[in-house]
Protein backbone atom coordinates (compact mmCIF):
# COMPACT_ATOMS: atom_id res chain seq x y z
CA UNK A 1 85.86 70.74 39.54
CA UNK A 2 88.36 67.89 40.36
CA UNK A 3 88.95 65.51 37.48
CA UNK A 4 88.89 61.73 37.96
CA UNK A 5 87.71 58.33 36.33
CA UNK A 6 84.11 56.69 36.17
CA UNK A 7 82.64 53.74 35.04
CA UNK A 8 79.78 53.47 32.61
CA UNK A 9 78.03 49.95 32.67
CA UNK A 10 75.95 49.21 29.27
CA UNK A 11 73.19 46.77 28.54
CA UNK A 12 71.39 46.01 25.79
CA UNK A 13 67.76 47.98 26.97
CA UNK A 14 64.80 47.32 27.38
CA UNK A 15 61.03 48.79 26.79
CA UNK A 16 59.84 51.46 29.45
CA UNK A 17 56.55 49.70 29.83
CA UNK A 18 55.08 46.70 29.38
CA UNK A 19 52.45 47.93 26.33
CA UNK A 20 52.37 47.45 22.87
CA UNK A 21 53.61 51.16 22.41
CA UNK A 22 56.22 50.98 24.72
CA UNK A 23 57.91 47.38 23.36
CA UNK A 24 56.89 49.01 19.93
CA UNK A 25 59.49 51.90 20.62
CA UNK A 26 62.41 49.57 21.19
CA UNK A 27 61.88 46.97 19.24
CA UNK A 28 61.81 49.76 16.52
CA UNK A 29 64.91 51.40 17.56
CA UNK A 30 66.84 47.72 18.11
CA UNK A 31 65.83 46.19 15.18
CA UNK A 32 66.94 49.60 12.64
CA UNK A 33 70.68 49.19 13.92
CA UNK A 34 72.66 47.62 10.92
CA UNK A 35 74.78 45.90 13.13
CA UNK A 36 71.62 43.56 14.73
CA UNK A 37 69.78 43.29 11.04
CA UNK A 38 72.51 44.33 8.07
CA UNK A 39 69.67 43.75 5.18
CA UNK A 40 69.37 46.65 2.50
CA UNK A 41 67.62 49.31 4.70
CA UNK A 42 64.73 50.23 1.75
CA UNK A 43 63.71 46.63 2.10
CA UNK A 44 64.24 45.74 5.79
CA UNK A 45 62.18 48.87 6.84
CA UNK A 46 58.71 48.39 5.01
CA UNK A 47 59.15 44.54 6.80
CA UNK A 48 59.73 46.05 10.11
CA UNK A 49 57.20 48.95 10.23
CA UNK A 50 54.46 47.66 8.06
CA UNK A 51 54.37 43.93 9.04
CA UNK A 52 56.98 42.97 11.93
CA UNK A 53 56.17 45.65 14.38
CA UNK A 54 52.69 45.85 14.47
CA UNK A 55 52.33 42.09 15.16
CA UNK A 56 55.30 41.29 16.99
CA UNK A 57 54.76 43.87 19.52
CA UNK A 58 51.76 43.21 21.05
CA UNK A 59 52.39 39.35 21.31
CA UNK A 60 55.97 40.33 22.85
CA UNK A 61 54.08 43.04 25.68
CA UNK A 62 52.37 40.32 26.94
CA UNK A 63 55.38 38.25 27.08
CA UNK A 64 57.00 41.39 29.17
CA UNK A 65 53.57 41.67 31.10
CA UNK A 66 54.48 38.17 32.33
CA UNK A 67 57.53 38.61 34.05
CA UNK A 68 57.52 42.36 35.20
CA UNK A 69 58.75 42.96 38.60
CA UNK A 70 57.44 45.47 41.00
CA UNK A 71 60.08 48.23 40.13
CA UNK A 72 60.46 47.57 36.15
CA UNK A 73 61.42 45.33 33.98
CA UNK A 74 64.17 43.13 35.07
CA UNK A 75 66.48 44.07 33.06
CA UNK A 76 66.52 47.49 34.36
CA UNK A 77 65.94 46.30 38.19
CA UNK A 78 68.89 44.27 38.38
CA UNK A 79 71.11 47.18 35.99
CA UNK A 80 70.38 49.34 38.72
CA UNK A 81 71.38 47.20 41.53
CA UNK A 82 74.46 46.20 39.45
CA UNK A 83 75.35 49.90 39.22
CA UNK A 84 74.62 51.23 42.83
CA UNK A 85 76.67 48.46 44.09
CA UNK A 86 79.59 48.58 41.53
CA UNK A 87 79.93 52.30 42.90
CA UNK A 88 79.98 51.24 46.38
CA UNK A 89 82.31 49.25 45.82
CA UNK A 90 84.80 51.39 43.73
CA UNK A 91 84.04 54.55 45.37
CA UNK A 92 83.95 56.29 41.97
CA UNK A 93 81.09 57.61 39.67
CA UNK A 94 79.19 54.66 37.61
CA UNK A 95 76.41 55.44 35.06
CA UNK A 96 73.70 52.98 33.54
CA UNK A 97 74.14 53.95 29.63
CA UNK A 98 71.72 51.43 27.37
CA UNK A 99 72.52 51.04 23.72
CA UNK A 100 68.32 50.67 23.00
CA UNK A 101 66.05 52.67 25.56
CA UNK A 102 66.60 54.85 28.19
CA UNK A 103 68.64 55.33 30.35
CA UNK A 104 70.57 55.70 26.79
CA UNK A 105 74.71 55.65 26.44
CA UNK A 106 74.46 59.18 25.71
CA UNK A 107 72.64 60.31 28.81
CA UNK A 108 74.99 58.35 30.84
CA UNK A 109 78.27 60.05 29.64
CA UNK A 110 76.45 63.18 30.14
CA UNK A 111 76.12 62.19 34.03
CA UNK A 112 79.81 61.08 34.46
CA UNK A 113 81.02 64.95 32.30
CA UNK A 114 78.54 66.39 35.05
CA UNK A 115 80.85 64.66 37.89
CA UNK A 116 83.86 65.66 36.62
CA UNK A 117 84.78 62.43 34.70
CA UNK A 118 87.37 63.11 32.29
CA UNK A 119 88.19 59.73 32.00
CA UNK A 120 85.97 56.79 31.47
CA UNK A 121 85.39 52.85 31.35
CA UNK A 122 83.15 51.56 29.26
CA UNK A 123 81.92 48.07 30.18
CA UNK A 124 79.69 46.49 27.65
CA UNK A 125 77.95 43.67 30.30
CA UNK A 126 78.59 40.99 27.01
CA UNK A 127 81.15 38.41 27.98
CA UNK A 128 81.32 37.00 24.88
CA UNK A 129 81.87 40.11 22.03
CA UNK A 130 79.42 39.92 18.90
CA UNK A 131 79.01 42.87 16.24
CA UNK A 132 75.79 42.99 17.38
CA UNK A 133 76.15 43.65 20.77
CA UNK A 134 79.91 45.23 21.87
CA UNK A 135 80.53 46.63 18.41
CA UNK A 136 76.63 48.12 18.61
CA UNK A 137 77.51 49.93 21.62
CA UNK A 138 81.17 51.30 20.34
CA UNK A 139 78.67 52.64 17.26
CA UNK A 140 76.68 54.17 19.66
CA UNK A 141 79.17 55.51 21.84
CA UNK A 142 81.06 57.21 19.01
CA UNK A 143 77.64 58.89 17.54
CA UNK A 144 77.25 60.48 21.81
CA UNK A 145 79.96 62.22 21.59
CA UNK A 146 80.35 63.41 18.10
CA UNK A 147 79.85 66.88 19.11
CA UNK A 148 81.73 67.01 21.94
CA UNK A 149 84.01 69.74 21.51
CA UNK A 150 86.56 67.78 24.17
CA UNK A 151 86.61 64.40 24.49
CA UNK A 152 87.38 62.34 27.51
CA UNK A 153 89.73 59.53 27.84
CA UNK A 154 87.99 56.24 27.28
CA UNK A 155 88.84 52.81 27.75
CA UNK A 156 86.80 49.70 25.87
CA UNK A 157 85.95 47.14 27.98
CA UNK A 158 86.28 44.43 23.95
CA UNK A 159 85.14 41.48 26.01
CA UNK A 160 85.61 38.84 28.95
CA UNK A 161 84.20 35.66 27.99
CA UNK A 162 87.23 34.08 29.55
CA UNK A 163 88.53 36.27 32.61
CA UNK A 164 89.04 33.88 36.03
CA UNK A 165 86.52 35.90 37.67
CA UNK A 166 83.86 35.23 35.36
CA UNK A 167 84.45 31.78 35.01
CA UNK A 168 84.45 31.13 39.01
CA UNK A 169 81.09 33.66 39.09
CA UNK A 170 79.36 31.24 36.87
CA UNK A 171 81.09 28.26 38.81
CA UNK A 172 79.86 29.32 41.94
CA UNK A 173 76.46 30.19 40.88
CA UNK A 174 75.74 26.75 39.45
CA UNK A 175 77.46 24.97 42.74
CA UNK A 176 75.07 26.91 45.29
CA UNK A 177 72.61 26.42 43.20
CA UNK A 178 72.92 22.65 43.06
CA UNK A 179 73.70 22.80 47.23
CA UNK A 180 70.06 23.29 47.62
CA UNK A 181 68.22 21.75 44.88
CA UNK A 182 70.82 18.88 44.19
CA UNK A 183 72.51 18.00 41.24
CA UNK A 184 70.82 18.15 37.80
CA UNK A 185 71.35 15.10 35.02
CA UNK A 186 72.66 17.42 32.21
CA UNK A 187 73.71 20.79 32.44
CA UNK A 188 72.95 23.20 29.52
CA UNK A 189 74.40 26.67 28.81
CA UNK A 190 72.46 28.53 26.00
CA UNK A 191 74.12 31.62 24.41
CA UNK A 192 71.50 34.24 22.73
CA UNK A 193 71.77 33.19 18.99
CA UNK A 194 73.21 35.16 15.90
CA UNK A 195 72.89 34.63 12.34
CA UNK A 196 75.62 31.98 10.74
CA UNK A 197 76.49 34.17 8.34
CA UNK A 198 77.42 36.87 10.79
CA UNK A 199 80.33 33.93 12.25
CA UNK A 200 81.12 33.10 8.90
CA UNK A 201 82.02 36.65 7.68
CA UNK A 202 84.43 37.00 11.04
CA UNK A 203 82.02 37.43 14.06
CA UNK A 204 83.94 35.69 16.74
CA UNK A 205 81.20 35.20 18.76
CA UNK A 206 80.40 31.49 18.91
CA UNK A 207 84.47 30.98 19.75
CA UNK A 208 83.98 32.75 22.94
CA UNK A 209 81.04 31.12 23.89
CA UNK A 210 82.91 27.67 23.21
CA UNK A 211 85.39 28.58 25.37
CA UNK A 212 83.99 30.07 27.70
CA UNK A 213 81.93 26.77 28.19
CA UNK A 214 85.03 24.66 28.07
CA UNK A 215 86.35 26.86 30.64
CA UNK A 216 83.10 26.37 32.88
CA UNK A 217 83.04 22.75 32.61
CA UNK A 218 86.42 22.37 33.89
CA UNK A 219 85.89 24.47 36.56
CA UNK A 220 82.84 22.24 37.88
CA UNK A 221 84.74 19.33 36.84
CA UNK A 222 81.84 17.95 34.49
CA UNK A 223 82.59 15.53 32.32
CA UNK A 224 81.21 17.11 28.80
CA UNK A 225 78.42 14.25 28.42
CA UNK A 226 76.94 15.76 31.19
CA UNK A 227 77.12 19.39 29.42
CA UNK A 228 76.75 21.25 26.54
CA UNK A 229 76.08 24.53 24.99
CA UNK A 230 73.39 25.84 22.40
CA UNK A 231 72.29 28.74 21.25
CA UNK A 232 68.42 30.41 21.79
CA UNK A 233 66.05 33.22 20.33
CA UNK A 234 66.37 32.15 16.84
CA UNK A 235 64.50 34.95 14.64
CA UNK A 236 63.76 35.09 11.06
CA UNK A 237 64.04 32.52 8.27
CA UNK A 238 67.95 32.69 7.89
CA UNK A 239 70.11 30.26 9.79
CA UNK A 240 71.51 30.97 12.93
CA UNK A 241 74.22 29.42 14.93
CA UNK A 242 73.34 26.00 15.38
CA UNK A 243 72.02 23.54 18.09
CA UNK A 244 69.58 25.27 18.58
CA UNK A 245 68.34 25.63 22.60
CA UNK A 246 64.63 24.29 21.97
CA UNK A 247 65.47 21.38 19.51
CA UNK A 248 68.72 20.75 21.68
CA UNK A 249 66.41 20.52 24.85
CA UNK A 250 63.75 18.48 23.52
CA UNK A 251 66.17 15.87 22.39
CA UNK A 252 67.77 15.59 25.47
CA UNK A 253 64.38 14.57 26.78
CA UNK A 254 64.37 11.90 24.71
CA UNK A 255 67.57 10.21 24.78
CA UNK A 256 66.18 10.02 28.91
CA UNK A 257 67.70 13.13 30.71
CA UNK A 258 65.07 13.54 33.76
CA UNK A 259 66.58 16.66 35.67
CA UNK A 260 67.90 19.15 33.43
CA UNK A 261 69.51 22.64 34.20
CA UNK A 262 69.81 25.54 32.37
CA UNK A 263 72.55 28.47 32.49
CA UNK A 264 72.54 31.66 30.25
CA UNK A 265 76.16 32.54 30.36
CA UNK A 266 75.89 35.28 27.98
CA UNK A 267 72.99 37.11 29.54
CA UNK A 268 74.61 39.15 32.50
CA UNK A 269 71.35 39.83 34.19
CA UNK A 270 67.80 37.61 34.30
CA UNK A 271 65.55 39.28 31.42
CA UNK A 272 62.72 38.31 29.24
CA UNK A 273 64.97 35.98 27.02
CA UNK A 274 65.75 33.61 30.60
CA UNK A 275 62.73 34.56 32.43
CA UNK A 276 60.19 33.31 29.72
CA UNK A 277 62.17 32.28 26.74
CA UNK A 278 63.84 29.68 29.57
CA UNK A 279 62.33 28.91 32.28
CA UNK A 280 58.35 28.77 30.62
CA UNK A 281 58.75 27.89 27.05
CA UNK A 282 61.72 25.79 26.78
CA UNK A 283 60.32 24.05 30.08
CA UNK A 284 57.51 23.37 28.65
CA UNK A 285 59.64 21.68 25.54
CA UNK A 286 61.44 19.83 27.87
CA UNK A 287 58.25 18.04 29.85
CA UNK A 288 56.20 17.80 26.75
CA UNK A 289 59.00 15.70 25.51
CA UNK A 290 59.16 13.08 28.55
CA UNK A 291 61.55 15.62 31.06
CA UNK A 292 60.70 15.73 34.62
CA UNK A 293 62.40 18.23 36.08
CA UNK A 294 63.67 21.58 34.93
CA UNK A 295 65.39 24.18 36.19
CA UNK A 296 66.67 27.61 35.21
CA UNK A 297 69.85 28.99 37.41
CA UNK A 298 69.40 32.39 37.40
CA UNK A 299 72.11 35.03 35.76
CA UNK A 300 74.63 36.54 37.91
CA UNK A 301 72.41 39.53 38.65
CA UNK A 302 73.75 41.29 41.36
CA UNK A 303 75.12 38.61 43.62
CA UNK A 304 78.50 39.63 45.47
CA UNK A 305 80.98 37.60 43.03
CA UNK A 306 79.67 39.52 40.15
CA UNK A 307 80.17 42.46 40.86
CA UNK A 308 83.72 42.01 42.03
CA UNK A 309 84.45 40.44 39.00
CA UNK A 310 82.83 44.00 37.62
CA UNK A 311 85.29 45.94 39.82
CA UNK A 312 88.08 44.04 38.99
CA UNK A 313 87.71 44.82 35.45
CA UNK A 314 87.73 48.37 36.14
CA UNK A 315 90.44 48.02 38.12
CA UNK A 316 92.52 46.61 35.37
CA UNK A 317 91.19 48.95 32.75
CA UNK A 318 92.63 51.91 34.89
CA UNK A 319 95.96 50.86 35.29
CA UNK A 320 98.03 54.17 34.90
CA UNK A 321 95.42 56.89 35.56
CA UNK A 322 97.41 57.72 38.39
CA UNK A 323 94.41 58.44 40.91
């Protein structure tokens, strides 16, 4: 078998159903890694099985039942796009590996050995890096192929909160958006939140998200009173990074901002956290509070200009396979 390079693309996950059972199963599984909840394990675990679980997942299946699409969830319907397109357009293998859920990281390295892969891209889809998202799937990566009597070459896709290609993705998204619905009155961008002390201890995620904001605003040529970024689902009683999206949104409300838009820069597909979190219950902030109009601009998905951004990356991260 001919040896050669592919490309596995990693998300976060997602539940297999929309059921109690089925968000029960990853909620379990994401919220036991160390690097998304770091608190002692004999006292984070009677929390999450006896008390956080059992309540938490039904109310969160019916939050999933809400925004299911006809072929999954999402999450895993755009993923898929993202990867049959990516390979189309690099001509090489690409595997769906999820650090929570199936299809998992493990099962996706397995496909690319099965293809003759010997070498291999990761590409965490998390612009911005976090310990609990890019260093999560590095963890999990590392446990796949402990066992592995021969390892294949990898290559770490760390981050690319600020790569050109990104930046004009986002850019682009927002201007065609605005082409046909017209210009909003603020623009937002709201990051998924971490806990402060996770910054504080050397997390350099909120310094990516900055920047890549900054980098976003210039490229629409917004003047930053018109634009701002905060950060959204906040959970548990310890602070997180701070504004927070809901308090941020319902403020802007009342200092008069009628049309407001919302981006999720850090989210690279649409998924329960826009679809809901955004779009229904932060609206709902946001005209409760005196808005008029609000509007969520969806994630880059699968449109064109994301995914040569994705084969770009690759491109760059192969540099001297020879092939």
């Amino acid at each position: 078998m001919s040896k050669k390079h592919g490309v596995l693309l990693v998300n976060l996950g997602t539940p297999d159903e929309p059921t109690s059972a089925g968000v029960k199963r990853f909620l379990g599984e994401f919220l036991h890694d160390k690097r998304v909840v770091d608190m002692t394990r004999w006292l984070w675990c009677p929390i999450l099985h006896g008390v956080i679980l059992p309540i938490r997942a039904p109310k969160v299946a019916k939050l999933y039942q809400s925004v299911w699409m006809d072929d999954g969830s999402p999450l895993m319907v755009y993923s898929k796009r993202q990867k049959q397109l990516l390979q189309a357009e690099l001509n090489v293998p690409v595997e769906l590996g999820m650090t929570y859920g199936s299809p998992s990281i493990e099962a996706g390295l397995a496909a690319l050995k099965e293809q003759g892969c010997d070498k291999v891209v990761v590409l965490p889809l998390y612009p911005q890096y976090s310990q609990t998202t890019t260093a999560a799937v590095f963890d999990k990566l590392a446990k796949s192929i402990k066992a592995w009597p021969e390892l294949p070459e990898f290559r770490f896709v760390n981050h690319y909160f600020e790569h050109p290609d990104y930046i004009s993705a986002l850019a682009q998204s927002a201007s065609d958006f605005w082409a046909e619905h017209g210009q909003p009155d603020y623009l937002l961008c709201s990051y998924h939140g971490i806990p402060k002390r996770y910054a504080d201890n050397g997390d350099p995620y909120p310094v990516h998200c900055n920047q890549t904001t900054a980098l976003l605003a210039e490229s629409l040529d917004l003047p930053r009173e018109k634009m701002s970024m905060s950060y959204q689902s906040i959970f548990g009683r310890e602070e997180w990074l701070q504004p927070y999206t809901d308090k941020t949104i319902e403020a802007l409300a009342k200092k008069g901002v009628k049309r407001l838009d919302v981006m999720c820069p850090a989210f690279s597909v649409d998924c329960l956290e826009t679809l809901e979190e955004i779009a229904e219950e932060c609206k709902a902030v946001f005209i409760e509070a005196g808005g008029e109009s609000f509007n969520l601009i969806p994630c880059l998905n699968d449109n064109s200009a994301h995914i040569t951004m994705m084969a770009n990356l690759v491109k760059q991260n192969t540099q001297g396979w020879g092939e």
